[in-house]
Protein backbone atom coordinates (compact mmCIF):
# COMPACT_ATOMS: atom_id res chain seq x y z
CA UNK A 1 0.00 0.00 0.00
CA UNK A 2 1.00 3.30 -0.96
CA UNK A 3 2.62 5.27 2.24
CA UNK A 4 1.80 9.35 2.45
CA UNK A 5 4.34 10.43 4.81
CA UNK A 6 4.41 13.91 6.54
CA UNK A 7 7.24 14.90 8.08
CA UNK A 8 7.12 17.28 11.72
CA UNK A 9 10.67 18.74 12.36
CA UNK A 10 11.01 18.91 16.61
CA UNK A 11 13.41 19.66 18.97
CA UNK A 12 13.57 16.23 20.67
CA UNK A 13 13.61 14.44 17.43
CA UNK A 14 11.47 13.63 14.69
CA UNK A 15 7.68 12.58 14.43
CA UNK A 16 6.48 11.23 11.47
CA UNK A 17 3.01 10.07 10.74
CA UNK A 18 1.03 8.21 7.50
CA UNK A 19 -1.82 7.35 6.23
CA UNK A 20 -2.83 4.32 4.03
CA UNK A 21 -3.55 4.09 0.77
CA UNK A 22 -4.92 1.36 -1.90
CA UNK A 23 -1.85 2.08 -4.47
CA UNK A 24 1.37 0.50 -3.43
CA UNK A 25 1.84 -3.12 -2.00
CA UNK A 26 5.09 -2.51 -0.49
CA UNK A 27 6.98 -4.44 2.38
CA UNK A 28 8.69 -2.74 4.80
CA UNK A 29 10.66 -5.88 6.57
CA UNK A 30 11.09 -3.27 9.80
CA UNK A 31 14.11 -3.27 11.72
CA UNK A 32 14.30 -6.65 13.21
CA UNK A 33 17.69 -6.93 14.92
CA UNK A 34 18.16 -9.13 17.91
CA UNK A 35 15.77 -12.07 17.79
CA UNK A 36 16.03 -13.71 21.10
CA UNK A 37 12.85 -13.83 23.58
CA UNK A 38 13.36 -11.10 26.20
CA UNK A 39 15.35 -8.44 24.18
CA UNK A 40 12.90 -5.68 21.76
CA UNK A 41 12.77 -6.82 18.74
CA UNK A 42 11.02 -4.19 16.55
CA UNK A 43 7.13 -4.29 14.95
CA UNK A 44 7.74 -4.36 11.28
CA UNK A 45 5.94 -1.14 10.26
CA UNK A 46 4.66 -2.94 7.30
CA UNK A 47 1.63 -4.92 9.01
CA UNK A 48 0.12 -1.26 10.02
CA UNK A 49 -0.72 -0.76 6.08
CA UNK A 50 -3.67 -4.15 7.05
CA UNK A 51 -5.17 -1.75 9.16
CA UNK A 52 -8.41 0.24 7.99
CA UNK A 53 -7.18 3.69 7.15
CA UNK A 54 -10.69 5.18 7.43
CA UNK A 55 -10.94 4.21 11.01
CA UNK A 56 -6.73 4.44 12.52
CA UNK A 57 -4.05 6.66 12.18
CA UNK A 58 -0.85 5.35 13.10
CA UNK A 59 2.02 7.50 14.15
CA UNK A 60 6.09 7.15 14.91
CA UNK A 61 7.94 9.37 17.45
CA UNK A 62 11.18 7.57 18.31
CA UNK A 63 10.76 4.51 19.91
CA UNK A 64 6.82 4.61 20.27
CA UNK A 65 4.11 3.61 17.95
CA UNK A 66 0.85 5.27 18.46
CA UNK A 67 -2.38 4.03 17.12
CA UNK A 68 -5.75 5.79 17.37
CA UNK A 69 -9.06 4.76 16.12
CA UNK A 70 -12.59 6.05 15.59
CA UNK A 71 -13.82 2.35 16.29
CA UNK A 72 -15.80 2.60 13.23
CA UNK A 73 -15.31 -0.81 11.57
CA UNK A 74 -15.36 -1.66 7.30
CA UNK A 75 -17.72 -4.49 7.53
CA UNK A 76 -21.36 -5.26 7.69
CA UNK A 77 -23.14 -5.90 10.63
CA UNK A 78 -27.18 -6.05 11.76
CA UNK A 79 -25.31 -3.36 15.03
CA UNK A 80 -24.98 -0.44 12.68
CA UNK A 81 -27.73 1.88 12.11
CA UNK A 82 -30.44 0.45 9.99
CA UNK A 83 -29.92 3.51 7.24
CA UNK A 84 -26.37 2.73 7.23
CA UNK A 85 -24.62 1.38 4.21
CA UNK A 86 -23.49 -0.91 6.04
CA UNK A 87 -26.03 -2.40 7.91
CA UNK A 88 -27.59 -6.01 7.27
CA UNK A 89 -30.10 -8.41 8.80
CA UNK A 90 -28.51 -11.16 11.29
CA UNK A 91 -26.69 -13.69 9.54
CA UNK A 92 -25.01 -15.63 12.61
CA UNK A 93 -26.41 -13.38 15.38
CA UNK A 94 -30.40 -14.74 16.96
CA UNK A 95 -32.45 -11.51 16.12
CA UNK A 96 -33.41 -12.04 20.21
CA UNK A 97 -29.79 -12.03 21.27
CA UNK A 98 -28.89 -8.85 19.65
CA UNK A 99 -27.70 -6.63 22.52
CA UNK A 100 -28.67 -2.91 23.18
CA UNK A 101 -26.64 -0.14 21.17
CA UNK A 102 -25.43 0.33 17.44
CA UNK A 103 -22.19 1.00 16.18
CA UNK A 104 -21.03 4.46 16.72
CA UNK A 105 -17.96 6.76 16.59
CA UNK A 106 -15.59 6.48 19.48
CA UNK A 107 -11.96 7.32 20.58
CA UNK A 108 -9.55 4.59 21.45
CA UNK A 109 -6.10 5.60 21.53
CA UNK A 110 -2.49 2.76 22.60
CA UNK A 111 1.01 3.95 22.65
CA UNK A 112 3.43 1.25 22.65
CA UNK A 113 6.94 0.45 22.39
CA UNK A 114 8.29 -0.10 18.39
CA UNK A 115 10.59 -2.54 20.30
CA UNK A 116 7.98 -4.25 22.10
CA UNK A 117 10.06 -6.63 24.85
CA UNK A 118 8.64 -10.34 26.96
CA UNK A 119 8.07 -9.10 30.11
CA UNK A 120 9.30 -11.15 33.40
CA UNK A 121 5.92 -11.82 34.53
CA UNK A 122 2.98 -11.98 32.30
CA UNK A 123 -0.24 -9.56 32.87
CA UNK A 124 -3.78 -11.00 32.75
CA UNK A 125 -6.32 -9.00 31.22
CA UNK A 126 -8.59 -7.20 32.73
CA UNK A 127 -12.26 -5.95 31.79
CA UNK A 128 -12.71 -3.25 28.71
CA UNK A 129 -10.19 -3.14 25.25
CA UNK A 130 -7.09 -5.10 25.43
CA UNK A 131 -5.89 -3.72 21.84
CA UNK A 132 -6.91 -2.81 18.53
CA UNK A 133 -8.01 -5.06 15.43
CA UNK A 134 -7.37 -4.20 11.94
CA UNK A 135 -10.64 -2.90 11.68
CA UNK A 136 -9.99 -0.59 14.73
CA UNK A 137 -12.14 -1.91 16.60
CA UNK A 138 -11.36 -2.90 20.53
CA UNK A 139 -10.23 -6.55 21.05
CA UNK A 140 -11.91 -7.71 24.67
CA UNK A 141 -10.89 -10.99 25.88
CA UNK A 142 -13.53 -13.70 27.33
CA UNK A 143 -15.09 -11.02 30.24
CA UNK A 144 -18.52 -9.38 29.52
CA UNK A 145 -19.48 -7.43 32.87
CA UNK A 146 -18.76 -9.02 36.04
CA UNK A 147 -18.79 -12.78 34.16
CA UNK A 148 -17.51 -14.58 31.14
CA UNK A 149 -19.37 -14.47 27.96
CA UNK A 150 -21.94 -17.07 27.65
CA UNK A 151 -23.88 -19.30 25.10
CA UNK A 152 -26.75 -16.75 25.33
CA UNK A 153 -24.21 -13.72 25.50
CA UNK A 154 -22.52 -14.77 22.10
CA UNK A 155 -25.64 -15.99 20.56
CA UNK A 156 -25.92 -12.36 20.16
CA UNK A 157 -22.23 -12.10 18.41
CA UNK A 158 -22.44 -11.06 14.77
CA UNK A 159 -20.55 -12.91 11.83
CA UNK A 160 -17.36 -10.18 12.75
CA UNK A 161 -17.80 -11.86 16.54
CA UNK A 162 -18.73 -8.32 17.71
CA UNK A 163 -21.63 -6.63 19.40
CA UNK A 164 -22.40 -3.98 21.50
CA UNK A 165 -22.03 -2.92 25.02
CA UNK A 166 -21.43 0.00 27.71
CA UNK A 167 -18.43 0.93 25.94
CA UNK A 168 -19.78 1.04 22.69
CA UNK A 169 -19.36 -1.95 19.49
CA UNK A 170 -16.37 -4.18 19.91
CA UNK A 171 -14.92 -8.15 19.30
CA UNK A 172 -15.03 -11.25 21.58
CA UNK A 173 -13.87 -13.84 19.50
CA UNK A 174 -12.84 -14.53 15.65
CA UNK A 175 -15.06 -14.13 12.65
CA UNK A 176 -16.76 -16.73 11.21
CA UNK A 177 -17.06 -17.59 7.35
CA UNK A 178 -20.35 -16.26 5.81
CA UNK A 179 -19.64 -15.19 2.26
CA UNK A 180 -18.84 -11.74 3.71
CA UNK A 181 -16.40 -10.22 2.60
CA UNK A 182 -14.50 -9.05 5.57
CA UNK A 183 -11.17 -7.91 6.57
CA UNK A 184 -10.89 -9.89 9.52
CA UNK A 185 -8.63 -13.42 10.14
CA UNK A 186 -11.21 -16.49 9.51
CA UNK A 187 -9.02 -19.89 10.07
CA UNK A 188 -5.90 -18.66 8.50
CA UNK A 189 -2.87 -16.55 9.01
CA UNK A 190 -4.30 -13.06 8.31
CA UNK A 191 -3.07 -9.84 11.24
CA UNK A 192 -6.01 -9.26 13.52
CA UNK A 193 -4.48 -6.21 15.21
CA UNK A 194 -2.02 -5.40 17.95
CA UNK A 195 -2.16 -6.07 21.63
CA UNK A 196 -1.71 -3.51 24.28
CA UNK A 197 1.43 -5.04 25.21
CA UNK A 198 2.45 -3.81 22.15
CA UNK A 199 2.44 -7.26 20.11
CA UNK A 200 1.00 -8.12 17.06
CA UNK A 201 -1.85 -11.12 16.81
CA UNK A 202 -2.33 -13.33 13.71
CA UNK A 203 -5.13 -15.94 13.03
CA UNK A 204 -5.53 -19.05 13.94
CA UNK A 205 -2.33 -19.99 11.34
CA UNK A 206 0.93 -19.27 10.79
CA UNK A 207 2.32 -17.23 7.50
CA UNK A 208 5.61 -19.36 8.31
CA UNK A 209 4.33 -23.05 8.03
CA UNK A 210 0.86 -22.66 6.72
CA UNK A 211 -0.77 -24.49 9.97
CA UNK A 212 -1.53 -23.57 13.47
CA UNK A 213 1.80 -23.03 15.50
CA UNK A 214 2.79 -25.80 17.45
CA UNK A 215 5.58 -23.93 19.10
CA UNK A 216 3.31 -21.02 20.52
CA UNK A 217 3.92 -20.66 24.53
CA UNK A 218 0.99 -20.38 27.22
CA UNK A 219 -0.16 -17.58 25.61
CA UNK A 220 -0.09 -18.41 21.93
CA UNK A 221 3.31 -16.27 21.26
CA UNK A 222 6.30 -17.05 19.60
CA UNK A 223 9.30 -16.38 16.95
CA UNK A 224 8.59 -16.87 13.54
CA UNK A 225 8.80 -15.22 9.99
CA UNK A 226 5.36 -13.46 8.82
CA UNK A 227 4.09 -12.15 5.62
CA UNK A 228 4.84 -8.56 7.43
CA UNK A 229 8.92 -9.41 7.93
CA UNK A 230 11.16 -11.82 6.62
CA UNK A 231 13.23 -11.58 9.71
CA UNK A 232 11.76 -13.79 13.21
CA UNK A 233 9.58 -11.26 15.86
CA UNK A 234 7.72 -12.16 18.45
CA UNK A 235 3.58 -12.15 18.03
CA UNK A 236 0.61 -13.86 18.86
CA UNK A 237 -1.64 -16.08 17.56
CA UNK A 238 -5.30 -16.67 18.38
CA UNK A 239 -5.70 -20.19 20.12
CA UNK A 240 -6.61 -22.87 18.67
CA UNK A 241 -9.16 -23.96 20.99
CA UNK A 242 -13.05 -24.19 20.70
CA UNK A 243 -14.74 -21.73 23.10
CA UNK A 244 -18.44 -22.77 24.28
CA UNK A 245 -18.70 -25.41 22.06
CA UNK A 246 -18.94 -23.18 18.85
CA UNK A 247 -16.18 -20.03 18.60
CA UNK A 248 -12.50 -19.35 19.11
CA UNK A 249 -12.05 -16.60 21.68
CA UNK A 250 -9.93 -13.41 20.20
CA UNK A 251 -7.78 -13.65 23.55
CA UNK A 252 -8.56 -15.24 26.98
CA UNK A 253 -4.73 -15.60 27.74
CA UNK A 254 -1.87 -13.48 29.61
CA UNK A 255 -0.14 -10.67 27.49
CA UNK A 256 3.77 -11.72 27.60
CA UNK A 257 4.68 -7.69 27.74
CA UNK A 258 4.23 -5.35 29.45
CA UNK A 259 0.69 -3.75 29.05
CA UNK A 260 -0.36 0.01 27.76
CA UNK A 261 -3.40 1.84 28.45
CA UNK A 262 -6.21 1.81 25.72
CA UNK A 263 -7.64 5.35 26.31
């Protein structure tokens, strides 16, 4: 994808920012020096061109990548507003498990490190966004209010696996395949987004071998190749493990870094 670059002279450095484009396919392999678990190795800048450039802007000051989304995603779904292009019947979602709320503009914004690093001690997640799909929508992990998400919880899930809430429209687990023609991982090695940890997440797959990792740690991570770097970085996967019978949660493990606010 093409790259529009605008450069900000400053007196600690220099800030650049861009802003995706349909013309130019490009692969920018990143800086990926030092490939040994523990030590930054850095987010090939590449993988930011999957994400929907009418919903995030990603910026680079230094050593920190910023992301900030509208949470407006560039798929159907029966949550937008029923005048919205948009907007279709349920396909996957029970019409009586649809939850209150449609999709509307928000703010979400992470700063992470470009050299993202394992922490010591991993961080479980907590309630509310745990990072930011390609989409730019919120990634939440298995919690829905005080509980887990249940069979009658995610009967309301659309195709995307998203519905609303308090907080506004936003993903529990992965997509599922409905002739849709979405933007989102289904069974395969496609980026979902980046973790507030400041890690990438792939599908269920691996770019590297073609099949689920079977070298992933307790949380699904490891060193490998990607279509985003020819060089090994650490990143997720989501797990390959049936949730409730029926769906593969997004992420209902511990983040390996250390975690970043989603504001």
């Amino acid at each position: 994808m093409k790259k529009t670059i605008f450069y900000i002279s400053m007196m600690l450095g220099l800030t650049f920012m861009y802003a995706c484009s349909d013309d130019d396919n490009s692969n920018d392999d990143g800086d990926d020096e030092g490939n040994t678990a523990g030590e930054g190795v850095a987010t090939p800048t590449s993988a930011f061109d999957e994400f929907n450039s009418e919903a995030v802007t990603v910026s680079f000051d230094g050593s920190e990548i910023t992301i900030v989304s509208n949470a407006l995603p560039n798929h159907t779904s029966p949550y937008w507003s029923d005048d919205a292009e948009l907007y279709i019947d349920p396909i996957i979602a029970d019409a009586s498990g649809i939850s209150p709320g449609k999709i509307t503009e928000s703010s979400y914004t992470l700063t992470v490190s470009a050299n993202p690093e394992l922490a010591t001690t991993t961080t479980e997640t907590g309630l509310g966004a745990i990072g930011i799909s390609v989409t730019g929508v919120p990634i939440y992990n298995q919690s829905e209010g005080p509980t887990d998400v249940t069979e009658g919880t995610a009967s309301g899930f659309d195709w995307a696996g998203g519905h609303s809430g308090p907080t506004g429209y936003h993903y529990h687990i992965e997509a599922r395949d409905v002739q849709e023609t979405s933007p989102l991982t289904i069974d395969d090695d496609e980026l979902l987004g980046i973790m507030s940890d400041g890690f990438l997440i792939y599908g269920r797959k691996c770019e590297s071998t073609g099949d689920y990792p079977s070298d992933g740690d307790a949380s699904n991570g490891h060193f490998s190749t990607t279509q985003h770097s020819i060089e090994e970085f650490y990143h997720y996967h989501i797990v390959n493990d049936i949730y409730l019978n029926t769906y593969y949660l997004l992420f209902g493990v511990d983040l390996q870094g250390t975690p970043n606010n989603i504001m």
